[in-house]
C-alpha atoms as a PDB file:
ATOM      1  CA  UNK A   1      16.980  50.313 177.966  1.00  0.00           C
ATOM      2  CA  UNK A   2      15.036  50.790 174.547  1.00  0.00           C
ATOM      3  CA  UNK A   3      12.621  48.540 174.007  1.00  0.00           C
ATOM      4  CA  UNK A   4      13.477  46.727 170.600  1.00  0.00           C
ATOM      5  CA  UNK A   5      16.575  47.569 168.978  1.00  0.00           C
ATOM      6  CA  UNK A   6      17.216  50.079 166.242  1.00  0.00           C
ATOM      7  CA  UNK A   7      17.425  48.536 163.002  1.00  0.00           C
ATOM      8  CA  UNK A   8      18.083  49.752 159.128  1.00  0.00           C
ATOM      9  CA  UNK A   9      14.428  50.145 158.948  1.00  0.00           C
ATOM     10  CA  UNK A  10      14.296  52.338 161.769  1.00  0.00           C
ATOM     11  CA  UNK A  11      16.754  54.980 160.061  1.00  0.00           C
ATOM     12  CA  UNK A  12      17.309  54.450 156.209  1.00  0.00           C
ATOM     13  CA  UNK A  13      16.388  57.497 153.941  1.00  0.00           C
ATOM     14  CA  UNK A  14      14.256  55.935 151.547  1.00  0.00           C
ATOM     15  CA  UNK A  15      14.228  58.639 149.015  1.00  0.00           C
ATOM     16  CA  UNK A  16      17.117  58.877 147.247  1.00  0.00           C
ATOM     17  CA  UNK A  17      18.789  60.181 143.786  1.00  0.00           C
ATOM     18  CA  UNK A  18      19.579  57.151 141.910  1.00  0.00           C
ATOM     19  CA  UNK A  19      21.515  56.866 138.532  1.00  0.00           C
ATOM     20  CA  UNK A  20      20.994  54.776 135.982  1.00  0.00           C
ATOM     21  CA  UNK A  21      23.051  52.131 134.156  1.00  0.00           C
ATOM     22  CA  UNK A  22      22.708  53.699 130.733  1.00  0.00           C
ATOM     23  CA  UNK A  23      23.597  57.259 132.041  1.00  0.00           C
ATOM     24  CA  UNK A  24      27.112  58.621 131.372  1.00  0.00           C
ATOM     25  CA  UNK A  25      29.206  59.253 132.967  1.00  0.00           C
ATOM     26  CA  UNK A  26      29.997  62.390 132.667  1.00  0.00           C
ATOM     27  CA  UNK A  27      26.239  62.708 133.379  1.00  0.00           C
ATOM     28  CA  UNK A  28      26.518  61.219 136.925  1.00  0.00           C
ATOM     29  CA  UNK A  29      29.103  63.317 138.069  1.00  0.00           C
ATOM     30  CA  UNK A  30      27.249  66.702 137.462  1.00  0.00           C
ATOM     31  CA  UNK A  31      24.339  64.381 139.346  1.00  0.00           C
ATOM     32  CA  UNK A  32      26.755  64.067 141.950  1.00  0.00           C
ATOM     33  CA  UNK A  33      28.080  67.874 142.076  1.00  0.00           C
ATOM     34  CA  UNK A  34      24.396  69.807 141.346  1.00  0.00           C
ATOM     35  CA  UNK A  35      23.207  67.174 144.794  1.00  0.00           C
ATOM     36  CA  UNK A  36      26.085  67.521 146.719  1.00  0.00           C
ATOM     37  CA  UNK A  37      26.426  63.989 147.739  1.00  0.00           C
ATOM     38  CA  UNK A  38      29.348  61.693 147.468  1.00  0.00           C
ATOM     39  CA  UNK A  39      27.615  58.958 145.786  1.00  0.00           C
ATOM     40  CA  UNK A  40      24.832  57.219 144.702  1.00  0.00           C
ATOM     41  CA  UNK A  41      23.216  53.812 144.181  1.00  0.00           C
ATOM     42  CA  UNK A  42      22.946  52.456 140.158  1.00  0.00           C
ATOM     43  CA  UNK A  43      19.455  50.868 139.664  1.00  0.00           C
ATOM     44  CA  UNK A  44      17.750  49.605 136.657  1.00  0.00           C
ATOM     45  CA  UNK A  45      14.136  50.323 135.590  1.00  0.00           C
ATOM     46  CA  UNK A  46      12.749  47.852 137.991  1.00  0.00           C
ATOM     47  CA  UNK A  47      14.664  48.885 140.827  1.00  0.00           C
ATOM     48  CA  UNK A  48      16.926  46.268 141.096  1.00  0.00           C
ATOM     49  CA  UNK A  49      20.406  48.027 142.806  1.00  0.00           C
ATOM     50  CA  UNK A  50      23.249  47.476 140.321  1.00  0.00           C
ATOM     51  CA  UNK A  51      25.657  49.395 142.287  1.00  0.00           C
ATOM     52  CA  UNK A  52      27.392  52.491 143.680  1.00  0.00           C
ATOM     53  CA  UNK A  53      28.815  55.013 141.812  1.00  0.00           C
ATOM     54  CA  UNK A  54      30.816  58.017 144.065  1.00  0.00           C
ATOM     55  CA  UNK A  55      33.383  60.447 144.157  1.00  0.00           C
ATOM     56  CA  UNK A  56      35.730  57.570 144.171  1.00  0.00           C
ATOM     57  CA  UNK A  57      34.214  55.901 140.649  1.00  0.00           C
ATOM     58  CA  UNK A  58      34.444  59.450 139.396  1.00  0.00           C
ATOM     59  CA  UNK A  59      38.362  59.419 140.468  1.00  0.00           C
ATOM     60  CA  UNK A  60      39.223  56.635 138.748  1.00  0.00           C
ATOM     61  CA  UNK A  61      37.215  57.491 135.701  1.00  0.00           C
ATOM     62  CA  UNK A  62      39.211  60.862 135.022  1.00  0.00           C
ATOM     63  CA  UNK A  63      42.321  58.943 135.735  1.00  0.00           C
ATOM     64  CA  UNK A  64      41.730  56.623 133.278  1.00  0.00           C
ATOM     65  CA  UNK A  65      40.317  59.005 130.891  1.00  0.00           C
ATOM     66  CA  UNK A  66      43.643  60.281 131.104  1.00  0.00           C
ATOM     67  CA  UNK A  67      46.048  57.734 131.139  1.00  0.00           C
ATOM     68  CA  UNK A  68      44.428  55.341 129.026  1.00  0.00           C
ATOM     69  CA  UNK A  69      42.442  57.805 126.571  1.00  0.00           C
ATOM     70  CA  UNK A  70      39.105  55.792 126.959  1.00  0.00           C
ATOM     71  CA  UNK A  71      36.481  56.658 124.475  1.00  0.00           C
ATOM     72  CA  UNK A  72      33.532  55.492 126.548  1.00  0.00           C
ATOM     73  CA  UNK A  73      32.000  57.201 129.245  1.00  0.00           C
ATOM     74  CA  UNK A  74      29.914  54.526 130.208  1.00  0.00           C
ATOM     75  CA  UNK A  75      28.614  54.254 133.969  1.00  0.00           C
ATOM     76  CA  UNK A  76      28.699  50.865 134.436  1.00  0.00           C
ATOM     77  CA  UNK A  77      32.815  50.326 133.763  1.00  0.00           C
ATOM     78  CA  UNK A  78      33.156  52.808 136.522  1.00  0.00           C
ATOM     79  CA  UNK A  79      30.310  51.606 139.274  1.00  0.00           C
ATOM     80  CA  UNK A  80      31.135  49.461 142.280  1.00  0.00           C
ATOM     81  CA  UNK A  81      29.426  46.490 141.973  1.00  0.00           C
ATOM     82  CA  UNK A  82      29.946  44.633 145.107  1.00  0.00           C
ATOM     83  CA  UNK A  83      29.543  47.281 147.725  1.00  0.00           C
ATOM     84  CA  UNK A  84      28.905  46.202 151.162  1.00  0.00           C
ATOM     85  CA  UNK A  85      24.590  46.350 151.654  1.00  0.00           C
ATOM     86  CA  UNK A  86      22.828  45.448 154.498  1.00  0.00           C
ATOM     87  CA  UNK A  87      19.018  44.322 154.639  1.00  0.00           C
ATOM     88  CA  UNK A  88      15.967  45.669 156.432  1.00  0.00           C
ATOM     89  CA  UNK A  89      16.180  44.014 159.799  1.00  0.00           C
ATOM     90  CA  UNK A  90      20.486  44.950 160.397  1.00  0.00           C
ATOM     91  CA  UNK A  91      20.818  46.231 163.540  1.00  0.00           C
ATOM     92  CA  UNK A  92      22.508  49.387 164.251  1.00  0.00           C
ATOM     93  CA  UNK A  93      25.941  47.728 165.952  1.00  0.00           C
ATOM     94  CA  UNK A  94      26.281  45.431 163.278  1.00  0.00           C
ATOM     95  CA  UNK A  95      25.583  48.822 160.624  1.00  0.00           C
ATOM     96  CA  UNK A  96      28.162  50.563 162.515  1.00  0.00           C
ATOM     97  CA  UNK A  97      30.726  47.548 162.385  1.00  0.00           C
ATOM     98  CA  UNK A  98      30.470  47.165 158.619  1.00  0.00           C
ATOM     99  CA  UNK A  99      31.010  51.217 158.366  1.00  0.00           C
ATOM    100  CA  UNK A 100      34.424  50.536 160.336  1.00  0.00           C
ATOM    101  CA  UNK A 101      35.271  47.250 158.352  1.00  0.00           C
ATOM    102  CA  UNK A 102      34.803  48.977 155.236  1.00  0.00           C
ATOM    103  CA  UNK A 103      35.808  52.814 153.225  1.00  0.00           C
ATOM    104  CA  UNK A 104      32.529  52.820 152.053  1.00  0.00           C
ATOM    105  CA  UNK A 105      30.375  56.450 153.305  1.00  0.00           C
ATOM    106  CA  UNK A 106      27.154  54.476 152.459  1.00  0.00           C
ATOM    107  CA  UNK A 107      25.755  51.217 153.191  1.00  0.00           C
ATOM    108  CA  UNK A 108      22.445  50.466 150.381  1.00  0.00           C
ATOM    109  CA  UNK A 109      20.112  48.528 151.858  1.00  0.00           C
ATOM    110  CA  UNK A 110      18.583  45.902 149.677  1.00  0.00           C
ATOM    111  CA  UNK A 111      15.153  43.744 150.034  1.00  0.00           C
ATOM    112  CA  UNK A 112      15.547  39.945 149.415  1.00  0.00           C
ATOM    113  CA  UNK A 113      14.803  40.662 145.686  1.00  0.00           C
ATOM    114  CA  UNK A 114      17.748  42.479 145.157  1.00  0.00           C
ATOM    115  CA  UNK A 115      15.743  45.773 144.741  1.00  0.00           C
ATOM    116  CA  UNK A 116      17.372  49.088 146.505  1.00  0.00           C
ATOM    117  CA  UNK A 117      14.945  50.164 149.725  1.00  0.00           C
ATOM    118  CA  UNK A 118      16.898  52.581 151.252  1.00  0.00           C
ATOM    119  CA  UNK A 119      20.439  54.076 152.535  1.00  0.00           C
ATOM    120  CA  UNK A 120      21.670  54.489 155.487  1.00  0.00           C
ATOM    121  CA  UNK A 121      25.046  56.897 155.728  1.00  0.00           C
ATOM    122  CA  UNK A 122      27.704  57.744 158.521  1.00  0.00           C
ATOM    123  CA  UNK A 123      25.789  60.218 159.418  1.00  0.00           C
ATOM    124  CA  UNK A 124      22.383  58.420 159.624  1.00  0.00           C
ATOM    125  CA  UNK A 125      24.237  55.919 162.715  1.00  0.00           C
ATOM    126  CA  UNK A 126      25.602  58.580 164.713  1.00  0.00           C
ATOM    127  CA  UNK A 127      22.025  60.608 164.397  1.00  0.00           C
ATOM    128  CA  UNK A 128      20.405  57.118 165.716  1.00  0.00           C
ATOM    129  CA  UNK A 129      22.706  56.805 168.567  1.00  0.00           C
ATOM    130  CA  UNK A 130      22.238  60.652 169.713  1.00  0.00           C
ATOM    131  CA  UNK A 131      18.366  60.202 169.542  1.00  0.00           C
ATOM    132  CA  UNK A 132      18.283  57.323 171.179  1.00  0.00           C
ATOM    133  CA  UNK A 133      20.945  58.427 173.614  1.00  0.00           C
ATOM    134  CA  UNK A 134      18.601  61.323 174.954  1.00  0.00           C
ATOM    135  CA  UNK A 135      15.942  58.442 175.572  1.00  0.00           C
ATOM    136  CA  UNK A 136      18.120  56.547 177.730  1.00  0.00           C
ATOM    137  CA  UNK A 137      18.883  57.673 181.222  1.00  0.00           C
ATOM    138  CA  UNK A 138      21.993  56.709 183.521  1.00  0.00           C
ATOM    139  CA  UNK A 139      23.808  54.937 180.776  1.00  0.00           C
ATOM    140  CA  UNK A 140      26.640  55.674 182.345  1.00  0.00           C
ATOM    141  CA  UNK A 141      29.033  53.407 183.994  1.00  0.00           C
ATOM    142  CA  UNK A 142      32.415  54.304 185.278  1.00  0.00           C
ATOM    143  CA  UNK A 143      32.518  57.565 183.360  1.00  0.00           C
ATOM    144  CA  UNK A 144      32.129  55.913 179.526  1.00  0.00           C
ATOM    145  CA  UNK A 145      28.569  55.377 177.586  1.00  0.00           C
ATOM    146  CA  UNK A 146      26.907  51.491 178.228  1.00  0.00           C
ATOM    147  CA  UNK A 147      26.128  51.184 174.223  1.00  0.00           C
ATOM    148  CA  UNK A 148      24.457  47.685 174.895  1.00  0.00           C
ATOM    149  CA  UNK A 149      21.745  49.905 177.239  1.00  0.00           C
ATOM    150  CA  UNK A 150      20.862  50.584 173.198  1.00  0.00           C
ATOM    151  CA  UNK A 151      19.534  46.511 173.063  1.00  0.00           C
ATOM    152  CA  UNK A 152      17.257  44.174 175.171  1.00  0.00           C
ATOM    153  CA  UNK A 153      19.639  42.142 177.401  1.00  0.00           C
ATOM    154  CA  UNK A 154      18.229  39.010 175.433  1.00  0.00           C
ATOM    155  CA  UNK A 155      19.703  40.744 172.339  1.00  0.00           C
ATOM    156  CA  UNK A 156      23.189  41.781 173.543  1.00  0.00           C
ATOM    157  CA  UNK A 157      26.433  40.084 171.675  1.00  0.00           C
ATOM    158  CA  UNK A 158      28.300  38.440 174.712  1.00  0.00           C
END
């Protein structure tokens, strides 16, 4: 058994390409396609997270570029303002559980402020669990992986 459990803190990536509000955007989606990435988080100047614009916001912005013939290109009308986000001290289960509760590829991770710490991605959870699946040994019972072996028994959901 590990001895404290694995939490957002453990495996964020804490440097990140951000947009911001005022970009267009037009702007964000050659951010998106010169990065490769699906998304990213909106912040303002003082780092407060605003957002997530992705592929998806970028969908629905050429769609209604062309039904609708919008003039603007601004970010904002196209960013997802209430995204699932996570704190700090969310624990890797509970990480993994929003990711299947929700379509979202990328969970922000926001201090108590409101400000944007980190990110932690599909990828980033099953990365944890291999790592810290080659520190455990014999977490096997009857053939299948023993995934609570990954908290303190005092820390287990019943």
């Amino acid at each position: 058994m590990l001895p404290t459990p694995v939490t957002a803190r453990d495996m964020m990536v804490r440097n990140l390409i951000t947009l911001s509000p005022e970009m267009d955007t037009l702007d964000a989606i050659d951010v998106l396609l010169r990065h490769r990435i699906s998304g990213a988080p909106v912040v303002d100047r003082d780092g407060q997270f605003l957002g997530i614009f992705s592929e998806r916001s970028s969908i629905s912005f050429i769609v209604d570029a062309v039904y609708d013939e919008l003039p603007s290109t601004s970010l904002m009308a196209f960013v997802d303002t209430t995204p699932p986000t996570i704190d700090e001290d969310t624990d890797l289960l509970c990480i993994a559980q929003t990711f299947l509760d929700s379509s979202c590829r990328r969970l922000p991770v926001i201090d108590s402020h409101g400000r944007l710490c980190g990110q932690i991605s599909r990828r980033d959870i099953m990365r944890a669990v291999r790592q810290q699946l080659r520190h455990v040994e014999h977490v096997h019972v009857n053939g299948g992986l023993y995934f609570s072996a990954l908290h303190d028994s005092d820390q287990r959901r019943v």
